[in-house]
Protein backbone atom coordinates (compact mmCIF):
# COMPACT_ATOMS: atom_id res chain seq x y z
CA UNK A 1 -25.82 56.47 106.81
CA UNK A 2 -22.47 55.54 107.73
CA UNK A 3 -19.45 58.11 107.49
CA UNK A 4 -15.77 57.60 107.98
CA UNK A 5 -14.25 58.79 110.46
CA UNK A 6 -10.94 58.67 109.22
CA UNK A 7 -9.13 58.71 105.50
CA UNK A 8 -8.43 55.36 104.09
CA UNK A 9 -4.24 55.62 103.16
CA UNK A 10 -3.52 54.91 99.63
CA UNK A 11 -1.40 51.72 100.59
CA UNK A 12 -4.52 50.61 101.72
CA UNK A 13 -6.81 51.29 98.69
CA UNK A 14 -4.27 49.73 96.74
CA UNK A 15 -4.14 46.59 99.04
CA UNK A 16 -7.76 46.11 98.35
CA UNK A 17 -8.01 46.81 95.19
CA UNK A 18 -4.96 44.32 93.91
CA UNK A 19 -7.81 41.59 92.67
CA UNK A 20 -9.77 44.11 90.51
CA UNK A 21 -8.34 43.11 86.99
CA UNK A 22 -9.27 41.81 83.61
CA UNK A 23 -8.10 38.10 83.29
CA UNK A 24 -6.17 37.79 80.80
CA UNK A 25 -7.58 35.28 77.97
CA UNK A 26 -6.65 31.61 77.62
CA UNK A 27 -4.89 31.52 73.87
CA UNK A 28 -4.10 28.58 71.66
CA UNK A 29 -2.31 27.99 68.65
CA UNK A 30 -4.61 27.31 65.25
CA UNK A 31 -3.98 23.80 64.27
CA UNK A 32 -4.43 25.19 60.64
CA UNK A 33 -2.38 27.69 60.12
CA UNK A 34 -0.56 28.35 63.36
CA UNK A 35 -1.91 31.29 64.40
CA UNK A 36 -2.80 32.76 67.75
CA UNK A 37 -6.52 32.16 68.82
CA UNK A 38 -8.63 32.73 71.76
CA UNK A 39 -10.42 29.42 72.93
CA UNK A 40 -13.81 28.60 71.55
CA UNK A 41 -13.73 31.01 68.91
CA UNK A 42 -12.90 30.90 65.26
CA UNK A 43 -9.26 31.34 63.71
CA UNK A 44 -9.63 35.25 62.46
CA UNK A 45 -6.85 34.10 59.43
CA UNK A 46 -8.06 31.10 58.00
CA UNK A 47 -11.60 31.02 59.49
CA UNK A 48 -11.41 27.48 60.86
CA UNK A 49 -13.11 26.26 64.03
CA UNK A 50 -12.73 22.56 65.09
CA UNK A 51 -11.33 21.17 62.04
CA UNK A 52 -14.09 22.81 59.80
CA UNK A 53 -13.97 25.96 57.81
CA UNK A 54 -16.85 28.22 59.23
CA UNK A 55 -15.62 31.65 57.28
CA UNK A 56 -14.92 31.58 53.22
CA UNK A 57 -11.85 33.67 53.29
CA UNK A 58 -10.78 35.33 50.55
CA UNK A 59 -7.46 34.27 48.86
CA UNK A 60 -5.33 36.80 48.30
């Protein structure tokens, strides 16, 4: 097996390692009720998806 012979520098780990990040998610606005949504899923406030309720909310 392989073995270094020298230590990598920090700089160096960090230049690599600059693409290793979570994407941030793609948002929209609910046509509903205005709220902020992640794409493809259902509106968490008024539980519409597409232009059809999915989720009975309850009214408060």
């Amino acid at each position: 097996m392989a073995h270094p012979k020298h230590k990598f520098s920090h700089q160096r780990t960090a230049k690599r390692r600059t693409h290793d990040f979570a994407p941030v998610p793609t948002l929209a606005t609910c046509p509903n009720c205005g709220a902020t949504v992640m794409y493809h899923c259902v509106c968490p406030e008024c539980g519409y998806y597409r232009g059809r309720q999915i989720i009975e909310k309850k009214s408060e």
